[in-house]
Protein backbone atom coordinates (compact mmCIF):
# COMPACT_ATOMS: atom_id res chain seq x y z
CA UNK A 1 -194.50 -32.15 -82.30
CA UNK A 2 -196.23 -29.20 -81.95
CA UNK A 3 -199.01 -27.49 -80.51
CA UNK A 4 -201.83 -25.43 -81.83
CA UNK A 5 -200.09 -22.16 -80.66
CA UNK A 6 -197.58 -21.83 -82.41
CA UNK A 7 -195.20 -22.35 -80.47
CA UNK A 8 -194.12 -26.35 -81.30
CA UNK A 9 -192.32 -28.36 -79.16
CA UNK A 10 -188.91 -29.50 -80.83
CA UNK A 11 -188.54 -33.46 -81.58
CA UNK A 12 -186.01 -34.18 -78.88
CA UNK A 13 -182.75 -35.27 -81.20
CA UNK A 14 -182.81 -31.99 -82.59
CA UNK A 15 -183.63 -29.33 -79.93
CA UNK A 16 -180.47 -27.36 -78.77
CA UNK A 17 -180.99 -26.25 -75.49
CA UNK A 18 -178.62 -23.11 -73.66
CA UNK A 19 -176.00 -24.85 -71.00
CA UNK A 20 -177.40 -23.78 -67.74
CA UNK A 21 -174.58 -25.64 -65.72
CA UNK A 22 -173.85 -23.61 -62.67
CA UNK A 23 -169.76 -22.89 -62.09
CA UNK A 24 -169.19 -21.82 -58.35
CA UNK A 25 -167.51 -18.86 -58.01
CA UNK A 26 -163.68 -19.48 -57.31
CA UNK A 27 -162.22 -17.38 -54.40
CA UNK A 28 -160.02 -14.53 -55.11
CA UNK A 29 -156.47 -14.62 -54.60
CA UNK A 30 -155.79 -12.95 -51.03
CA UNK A 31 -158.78 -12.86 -50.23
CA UNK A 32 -161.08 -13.46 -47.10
CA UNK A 33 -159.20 -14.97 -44.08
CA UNK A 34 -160.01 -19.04 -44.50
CA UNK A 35 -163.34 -19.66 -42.26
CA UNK A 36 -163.09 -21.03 -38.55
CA UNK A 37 -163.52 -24.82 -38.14
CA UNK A 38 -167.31 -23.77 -36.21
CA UNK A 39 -168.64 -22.15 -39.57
CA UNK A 40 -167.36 -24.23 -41.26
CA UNK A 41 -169.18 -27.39 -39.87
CA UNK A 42 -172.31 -24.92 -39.51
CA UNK A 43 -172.21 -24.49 -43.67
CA UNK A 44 -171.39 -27.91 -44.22
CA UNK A 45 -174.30 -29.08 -42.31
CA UNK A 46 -176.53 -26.44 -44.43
CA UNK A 47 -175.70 -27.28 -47.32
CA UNK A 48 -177.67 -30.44 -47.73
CA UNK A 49 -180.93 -28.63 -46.49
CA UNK A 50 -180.18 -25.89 -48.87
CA UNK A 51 -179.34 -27.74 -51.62
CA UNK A 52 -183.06 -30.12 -51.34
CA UNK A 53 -185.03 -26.43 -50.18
CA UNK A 54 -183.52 -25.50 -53.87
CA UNK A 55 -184.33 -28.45 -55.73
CA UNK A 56 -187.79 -28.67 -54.52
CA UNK A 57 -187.87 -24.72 -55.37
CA UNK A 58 -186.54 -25.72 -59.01
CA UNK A 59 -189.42 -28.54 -59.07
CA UNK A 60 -192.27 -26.51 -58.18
CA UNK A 61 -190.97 -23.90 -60.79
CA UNK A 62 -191.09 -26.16 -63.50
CA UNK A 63 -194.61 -27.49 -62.49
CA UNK A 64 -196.41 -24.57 -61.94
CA UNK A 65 -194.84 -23.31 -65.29
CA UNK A 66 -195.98 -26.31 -67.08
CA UNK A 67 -199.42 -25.80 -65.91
CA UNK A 68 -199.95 -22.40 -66.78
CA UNK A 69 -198.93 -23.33 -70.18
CA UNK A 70 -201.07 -26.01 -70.36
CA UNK A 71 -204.00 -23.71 -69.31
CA UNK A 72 -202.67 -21.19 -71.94
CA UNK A 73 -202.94 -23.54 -74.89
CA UNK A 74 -205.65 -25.29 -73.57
CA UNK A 75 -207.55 -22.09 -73.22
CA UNK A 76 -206.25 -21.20 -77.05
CA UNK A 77 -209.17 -23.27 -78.57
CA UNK A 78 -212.18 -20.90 -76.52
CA UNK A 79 -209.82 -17.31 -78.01
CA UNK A 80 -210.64 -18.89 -81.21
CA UNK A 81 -213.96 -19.41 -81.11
CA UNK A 82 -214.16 -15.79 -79.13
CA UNK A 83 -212.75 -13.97 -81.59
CA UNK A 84 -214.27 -15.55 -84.49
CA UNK A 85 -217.82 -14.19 -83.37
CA UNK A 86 -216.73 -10.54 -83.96
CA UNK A 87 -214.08 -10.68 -86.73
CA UNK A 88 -213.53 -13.22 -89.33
CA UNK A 89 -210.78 -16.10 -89.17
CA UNK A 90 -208.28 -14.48 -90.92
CA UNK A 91 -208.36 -10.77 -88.90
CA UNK A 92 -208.19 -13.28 -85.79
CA UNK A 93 -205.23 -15.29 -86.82
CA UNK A 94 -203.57 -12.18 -88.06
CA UNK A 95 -204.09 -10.57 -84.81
CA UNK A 96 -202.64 -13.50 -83.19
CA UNK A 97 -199.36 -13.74 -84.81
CA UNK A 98 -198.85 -9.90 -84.69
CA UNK A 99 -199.62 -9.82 -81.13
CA UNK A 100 -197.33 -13.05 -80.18
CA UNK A 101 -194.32 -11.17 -82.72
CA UNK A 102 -194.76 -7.96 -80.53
CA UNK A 103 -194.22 -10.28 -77.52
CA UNK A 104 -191.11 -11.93 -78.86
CA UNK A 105 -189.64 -8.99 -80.11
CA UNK A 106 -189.67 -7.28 -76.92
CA UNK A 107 -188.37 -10.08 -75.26
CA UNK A 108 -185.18 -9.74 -78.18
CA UNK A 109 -184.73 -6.36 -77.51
CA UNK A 110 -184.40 -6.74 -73.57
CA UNK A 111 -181.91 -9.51 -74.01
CA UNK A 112 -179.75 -7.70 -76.92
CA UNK A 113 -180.32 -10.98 -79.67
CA UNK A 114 -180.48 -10.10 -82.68
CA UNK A 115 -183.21 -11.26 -85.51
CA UNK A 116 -181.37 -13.77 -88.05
CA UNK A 117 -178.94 -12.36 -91.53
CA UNK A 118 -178.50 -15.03 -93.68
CA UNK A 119 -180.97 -14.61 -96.34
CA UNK A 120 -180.86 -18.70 -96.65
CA UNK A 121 -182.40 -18.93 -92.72
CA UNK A 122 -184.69 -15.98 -93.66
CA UNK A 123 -186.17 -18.11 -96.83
CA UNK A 124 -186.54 -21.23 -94.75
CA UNK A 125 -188.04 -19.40 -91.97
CA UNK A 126 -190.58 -18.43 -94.32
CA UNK A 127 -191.82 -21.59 -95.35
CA UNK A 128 -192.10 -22.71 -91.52
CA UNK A 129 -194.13 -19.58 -90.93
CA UNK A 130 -196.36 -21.07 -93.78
CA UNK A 131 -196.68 -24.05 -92.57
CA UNK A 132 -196.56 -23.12 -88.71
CA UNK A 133 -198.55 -20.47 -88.08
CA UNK A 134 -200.27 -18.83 -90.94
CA UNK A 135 -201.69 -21.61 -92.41
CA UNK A 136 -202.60 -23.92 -89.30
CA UNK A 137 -203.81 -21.08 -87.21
CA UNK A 138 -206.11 -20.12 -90.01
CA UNK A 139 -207.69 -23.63 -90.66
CA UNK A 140 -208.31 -23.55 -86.79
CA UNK A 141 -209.82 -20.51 -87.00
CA UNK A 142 -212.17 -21.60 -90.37
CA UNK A 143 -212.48 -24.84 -88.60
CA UNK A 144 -214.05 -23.52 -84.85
CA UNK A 145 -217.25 -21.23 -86.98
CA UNK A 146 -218.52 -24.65 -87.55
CA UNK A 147 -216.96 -27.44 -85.03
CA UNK A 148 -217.04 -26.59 -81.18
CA UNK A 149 -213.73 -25.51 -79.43
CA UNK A 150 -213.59 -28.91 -77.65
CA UNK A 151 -213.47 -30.63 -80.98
CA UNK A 152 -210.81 -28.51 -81.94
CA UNK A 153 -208.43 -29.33 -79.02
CA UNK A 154 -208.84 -32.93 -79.70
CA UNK A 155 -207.93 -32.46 -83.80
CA UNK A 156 -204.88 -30.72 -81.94
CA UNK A 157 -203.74 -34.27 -80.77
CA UNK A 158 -203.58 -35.73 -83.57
CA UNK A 159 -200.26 -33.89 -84.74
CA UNK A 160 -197.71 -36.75 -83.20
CA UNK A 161 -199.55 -39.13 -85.15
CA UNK A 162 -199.18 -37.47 -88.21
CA UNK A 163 -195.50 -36.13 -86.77
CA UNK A 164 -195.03 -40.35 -86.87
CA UNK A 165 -196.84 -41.50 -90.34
CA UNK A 166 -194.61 -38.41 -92.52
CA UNK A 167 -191.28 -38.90 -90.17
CA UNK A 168 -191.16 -42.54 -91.95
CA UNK A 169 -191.58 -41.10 -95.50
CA UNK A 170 -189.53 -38.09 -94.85
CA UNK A 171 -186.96 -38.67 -92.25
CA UNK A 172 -184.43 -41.97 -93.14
CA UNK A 173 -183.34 -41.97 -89.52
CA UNK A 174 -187.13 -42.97 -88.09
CA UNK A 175 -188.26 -46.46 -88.53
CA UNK A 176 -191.61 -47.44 -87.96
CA UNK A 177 -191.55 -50.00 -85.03
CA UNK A 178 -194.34 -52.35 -84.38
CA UNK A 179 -195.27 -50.23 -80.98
CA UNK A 180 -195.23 -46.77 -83.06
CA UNK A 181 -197.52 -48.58 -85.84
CA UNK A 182 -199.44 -50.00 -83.07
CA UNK A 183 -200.23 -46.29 -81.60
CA UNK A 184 -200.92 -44.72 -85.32
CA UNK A 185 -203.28 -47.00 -85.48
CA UNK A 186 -204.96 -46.51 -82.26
CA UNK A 187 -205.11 -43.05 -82.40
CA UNK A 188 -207.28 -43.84 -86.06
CA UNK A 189 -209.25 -45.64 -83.80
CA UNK A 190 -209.90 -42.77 -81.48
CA UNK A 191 -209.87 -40.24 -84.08
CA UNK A 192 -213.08 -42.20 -85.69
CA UNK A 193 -215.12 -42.53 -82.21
CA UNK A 194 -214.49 -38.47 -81.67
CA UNK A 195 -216.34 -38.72 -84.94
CA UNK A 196 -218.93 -41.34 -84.17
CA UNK A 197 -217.98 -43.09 -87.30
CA UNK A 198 -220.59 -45.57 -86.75
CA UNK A 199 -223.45 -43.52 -86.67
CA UNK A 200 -222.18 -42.21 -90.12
CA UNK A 201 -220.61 -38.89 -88.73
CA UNK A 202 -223.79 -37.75 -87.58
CA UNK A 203 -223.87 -34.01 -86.23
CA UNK A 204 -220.35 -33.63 -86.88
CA UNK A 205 -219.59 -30.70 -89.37
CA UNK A 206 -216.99 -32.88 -91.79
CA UNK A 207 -215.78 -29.73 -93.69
CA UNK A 208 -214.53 -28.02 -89.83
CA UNK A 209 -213.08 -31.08 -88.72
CA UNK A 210 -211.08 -31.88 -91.41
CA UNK A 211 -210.06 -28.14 -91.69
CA UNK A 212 -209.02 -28.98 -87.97
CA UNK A 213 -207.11 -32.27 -88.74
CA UNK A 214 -205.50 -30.76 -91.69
CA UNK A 215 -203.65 -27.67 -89.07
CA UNK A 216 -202.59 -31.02 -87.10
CA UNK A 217 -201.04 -32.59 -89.98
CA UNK A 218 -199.51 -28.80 -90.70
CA UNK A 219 -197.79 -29.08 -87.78
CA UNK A 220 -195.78 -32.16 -88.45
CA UNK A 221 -195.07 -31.20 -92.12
CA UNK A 222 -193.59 -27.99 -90.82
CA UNK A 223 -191.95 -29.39 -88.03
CA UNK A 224 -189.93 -31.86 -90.68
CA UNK A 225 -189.34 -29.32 -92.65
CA UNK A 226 -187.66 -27.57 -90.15
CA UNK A 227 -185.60 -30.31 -88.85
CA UNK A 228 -184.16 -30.99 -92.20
CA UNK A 229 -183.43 -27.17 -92.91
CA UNK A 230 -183.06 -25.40 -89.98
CA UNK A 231 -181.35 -27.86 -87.69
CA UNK A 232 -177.71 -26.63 -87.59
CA UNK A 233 -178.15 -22.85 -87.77
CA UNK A 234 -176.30 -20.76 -84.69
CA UNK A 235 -179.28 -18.78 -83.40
CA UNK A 236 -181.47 -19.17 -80.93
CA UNK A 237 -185.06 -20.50 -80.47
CA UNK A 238 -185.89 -16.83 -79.30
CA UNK A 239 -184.29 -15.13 -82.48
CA UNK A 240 -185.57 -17.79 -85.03
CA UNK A 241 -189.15 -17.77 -83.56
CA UNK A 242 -189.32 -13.93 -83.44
CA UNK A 243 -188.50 -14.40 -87.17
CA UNK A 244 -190.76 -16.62 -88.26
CA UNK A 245 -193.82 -14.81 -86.53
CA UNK A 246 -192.34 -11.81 -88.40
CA UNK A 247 -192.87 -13.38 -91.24
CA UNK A 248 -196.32 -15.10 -90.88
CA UNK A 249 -197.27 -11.27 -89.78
CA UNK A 250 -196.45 -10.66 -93.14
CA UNK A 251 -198.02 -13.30 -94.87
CA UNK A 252 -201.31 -12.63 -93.52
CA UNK A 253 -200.92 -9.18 -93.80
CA UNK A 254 -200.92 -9.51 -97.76
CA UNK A 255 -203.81 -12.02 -97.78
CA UNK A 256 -206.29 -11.04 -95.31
CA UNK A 257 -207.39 -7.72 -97.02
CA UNK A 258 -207.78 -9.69 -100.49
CA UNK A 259 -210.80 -11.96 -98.67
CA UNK A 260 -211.65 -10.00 -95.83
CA UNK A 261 -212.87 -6.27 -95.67
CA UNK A 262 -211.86 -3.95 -93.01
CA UNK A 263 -213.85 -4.42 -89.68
CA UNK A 264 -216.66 -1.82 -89.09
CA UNK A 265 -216.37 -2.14 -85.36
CA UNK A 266 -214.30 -3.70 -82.47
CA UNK A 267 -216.17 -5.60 -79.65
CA UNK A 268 -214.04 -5.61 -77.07
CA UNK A 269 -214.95 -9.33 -75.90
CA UNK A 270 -213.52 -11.15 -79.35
CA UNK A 271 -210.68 -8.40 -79.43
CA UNK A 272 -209.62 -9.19 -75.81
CA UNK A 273 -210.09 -12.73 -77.01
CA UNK A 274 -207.49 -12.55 -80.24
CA UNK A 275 -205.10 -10.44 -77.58
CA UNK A 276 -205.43 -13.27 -75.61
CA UNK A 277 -204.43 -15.70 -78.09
CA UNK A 278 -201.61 -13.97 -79.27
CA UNK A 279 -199.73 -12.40 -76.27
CA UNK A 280 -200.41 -15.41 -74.21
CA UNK A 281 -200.94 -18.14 -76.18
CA UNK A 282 -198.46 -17.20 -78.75
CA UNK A 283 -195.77 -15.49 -77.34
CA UNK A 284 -195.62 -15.44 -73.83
CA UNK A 285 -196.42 -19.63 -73.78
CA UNK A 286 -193.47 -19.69 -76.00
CA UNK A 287 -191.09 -18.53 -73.95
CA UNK A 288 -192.37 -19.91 -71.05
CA UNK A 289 -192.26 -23.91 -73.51
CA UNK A 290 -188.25 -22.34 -74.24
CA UNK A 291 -187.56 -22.18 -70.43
CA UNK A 292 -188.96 -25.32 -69.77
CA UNK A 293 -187.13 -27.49 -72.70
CA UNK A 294 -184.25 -25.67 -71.56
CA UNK A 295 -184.38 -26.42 -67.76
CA UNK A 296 -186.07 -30.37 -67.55
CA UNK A 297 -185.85 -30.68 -71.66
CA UNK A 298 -187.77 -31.27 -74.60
CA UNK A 299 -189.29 -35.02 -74.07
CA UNK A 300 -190.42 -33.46 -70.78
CA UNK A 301 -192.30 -30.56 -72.11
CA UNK A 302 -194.24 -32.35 -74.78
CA UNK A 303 -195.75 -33.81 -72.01
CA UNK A 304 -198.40 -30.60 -72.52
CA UNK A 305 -199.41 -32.04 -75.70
CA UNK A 306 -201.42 -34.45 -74.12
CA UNK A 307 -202.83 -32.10 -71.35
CA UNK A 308 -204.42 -29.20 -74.08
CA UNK A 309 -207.36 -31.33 -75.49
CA UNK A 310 -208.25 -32.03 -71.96
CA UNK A 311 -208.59 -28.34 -70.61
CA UNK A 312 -210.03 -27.27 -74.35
CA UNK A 313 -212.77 -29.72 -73.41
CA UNK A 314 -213.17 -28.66 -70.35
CA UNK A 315 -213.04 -24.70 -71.29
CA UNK A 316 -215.37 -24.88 -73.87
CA UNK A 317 -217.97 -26.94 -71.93
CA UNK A 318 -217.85 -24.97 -68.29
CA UNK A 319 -217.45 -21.60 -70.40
CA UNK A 320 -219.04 -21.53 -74.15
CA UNK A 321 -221.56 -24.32 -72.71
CA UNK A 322 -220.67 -26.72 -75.75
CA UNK A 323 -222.41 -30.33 -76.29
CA UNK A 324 -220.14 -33.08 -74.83
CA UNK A 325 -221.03 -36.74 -76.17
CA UNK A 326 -220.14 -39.66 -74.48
CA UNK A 327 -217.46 -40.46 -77.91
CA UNK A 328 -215.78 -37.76 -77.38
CA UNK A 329 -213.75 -37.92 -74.04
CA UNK A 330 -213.81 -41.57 -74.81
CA UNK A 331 -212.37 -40.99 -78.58
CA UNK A 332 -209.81 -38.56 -77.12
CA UNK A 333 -208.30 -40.57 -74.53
CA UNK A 334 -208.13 -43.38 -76.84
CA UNK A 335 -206.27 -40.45 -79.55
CA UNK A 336 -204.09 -39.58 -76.60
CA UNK A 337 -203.23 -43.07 -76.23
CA UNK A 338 -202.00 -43.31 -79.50
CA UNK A 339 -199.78 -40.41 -79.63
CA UNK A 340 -198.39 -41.39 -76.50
CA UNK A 341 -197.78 -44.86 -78.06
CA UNK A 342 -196.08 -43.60 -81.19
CA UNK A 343 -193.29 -40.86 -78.76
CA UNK A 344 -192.79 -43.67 -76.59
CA UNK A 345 -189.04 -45.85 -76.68
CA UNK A 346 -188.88 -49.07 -75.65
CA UNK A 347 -187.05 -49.85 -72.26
CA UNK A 348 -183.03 -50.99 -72.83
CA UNK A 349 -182.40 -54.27 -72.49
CA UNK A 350 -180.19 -54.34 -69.04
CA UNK A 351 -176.80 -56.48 -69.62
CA UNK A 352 -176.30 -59.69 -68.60
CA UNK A 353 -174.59 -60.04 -65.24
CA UNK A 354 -171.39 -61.82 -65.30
CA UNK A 355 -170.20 -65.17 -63.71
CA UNK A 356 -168.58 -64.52 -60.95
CA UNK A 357 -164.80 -64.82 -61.65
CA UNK A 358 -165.33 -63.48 -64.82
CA UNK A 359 -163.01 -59.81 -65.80
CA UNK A 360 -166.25 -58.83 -68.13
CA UNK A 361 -164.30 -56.77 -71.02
CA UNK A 362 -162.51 -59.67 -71.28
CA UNK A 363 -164.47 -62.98 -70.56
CA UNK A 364 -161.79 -64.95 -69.11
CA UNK A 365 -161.61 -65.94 -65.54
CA UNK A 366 -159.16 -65.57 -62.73
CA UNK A 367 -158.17 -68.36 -60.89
């Protein structure tokens, strides 16, 4: 799955997350005098206390760096339609990816990594740029001059469903299952009342919200692509996502100038806004997503997925005073609903308890 930054969350059976096991530090040999029996009853009786004060420390980490990421991606959707009022889609999205590369590379320089050499990773990493960023960012972008940002946030959703629909035609090891079938096609259902399908799509821009559908559905081609090239290669997220941004810099620094011409000024609003979009909701949300898969991982994380559409909504409605329709927070919890359906495993069956009497590995009885 991914999100409308950029910055997708892994599917869980593929995501290799840094070991972040803690050794304790062996004493030295003849060293410190052993400790008297008092301090030693004194730390034995902290160390309960210290160990839950770190472990709720560790919880409320995690939290409040989930919700500032949430709030980051949520608030992506309003950047775009910011930025978009002073330059065109293209300038934004290139601004956006050059700005979130800048991020990352700094990051890779501060922690000595190094950017991928195998020409093979390089080529791959292209075509997930494509598919990742330069393309799907741009379609959002195109998509938010005629759909509002709220609208946006919601197509956003959709990308687990299509994640689920192309991981059965692409991926041998997914099998649709009646409940993932069951949440595609409730999240259809909720895609169509976002729409108001039965007042014939009425006041909806078709064009923008289809340009905003087809980043979701970028998303999940990429993000299969990925898994079946890129799964087994030795460097990390930081290094190959520093990369790819790299390279979507590139892309979009060969195309924009062939449809765009050269901005005649720079309102600082919309270029605060694209700044915005790529610093934070580019780069620095991605390495805030890394640390989180890494400390409570991955099936955690994408729990922001379902969080974004709900502060776009609220973002563009409080802040770019946008229209909100009854369908629409209806249609999007129903979307959400789906997605959740489709990611979801069904509970393990527990084991039947044995007779009593009975050895279990070998079913025979003792008498």
């Amino acid at each position: 799955m991914s999100t409308a930054t950029g910055a997708p969350t892994a599917p869980s059976d593929t995501t290799r997350t840094p070991a972040t096991t803690a050794t304790p530090a062996a004493p030295a040999a003849g060293g410190n005098a052993p400790a008297t029996t008092a301090t030693t009853a004194t730390s034995l009786r902290a160390a309960p206390a210290t160990a839950a004060a770190q472990a709720g420390g560790r919880a409320r980490g995690w939290q409040l760096r989930f919700a500032a990421l949430s709030l980051v991606w949520g608030f992506s959707f309003l950047f775009i339609k910011v930025g978009t009022q002073g330059f065109a889609p293209l300038q934004v999205t290139l601004g956006r990816v050059a700005f979130g590369a800048l991020v990352l590379l700094a990051v890779l320089a501060v922690k000595r990594e190094r950017l991928p050499r195998s020409t093979r990773t390089w080529a791959h990493l292209a075509v997930a740029a494509f598919f990742l960023n330069a393309l799907p960012f741009s379609l959002f972008a195109y998509a938010e001059l005629t759909i509002p940002s709220t609208l946006a946030g919601i197509c956003n959703a959709t990308s687990p469903l299509w994640g689920m629909a192309l991981s059965v035609v692409a991926l041998s090891e997914d099998r649709p299952t009646r409940r993932r079938v069951a949440g595609l096609g409730l999240g259809f259902l909720g895609v169509l009342t976002v729409l108001g399908a039965w007042q014939g799509f009425a006041g909806t821009d078709l064009t923008g919200t289809v340009m905003a559908l087809g980043a979701s559905l970028c998303y999940a081609i990429g993000w299969i692509y990925v898994r079946r090239t890129l799964a087994g290669v030795p460097q990390s997220h930081l290094s190959m996502s520093s990369a790819q941004l790299l390279l979507a810099t590139a892309q979009l620094a060969v195309v924009t100038p062939l449809f765009t011409t050269a901005p005649t000024a720079y309102p600082i609003i919309p270029l605060l806004a694209v700044f915005a979009l790529g610093a934070l909701g580019t780069g620095f949300a991605f390495l805030i997503q890394y640390g989180l898969v890494a400390e409570i991982g991955p099936t955690t994380a994408q729990m922001v997925t379902y969080f974004i559409p709900v502060i776009a909504t609220a973002a563009g409605v409080a802040l770019l005073h946008e229209q909100l329709s009854w369908n629409t927070p209806v249609g999007a919890l129903i979307v959400l609903a789906g997605a959740a359906l489709t990611q979801s495993r069904p509970r393990p069956s527990r084991p039947a308890t044995p007779p009593t009497g009975s050895t279990g590995s070998t079913g025979s009885t003792t008498g």
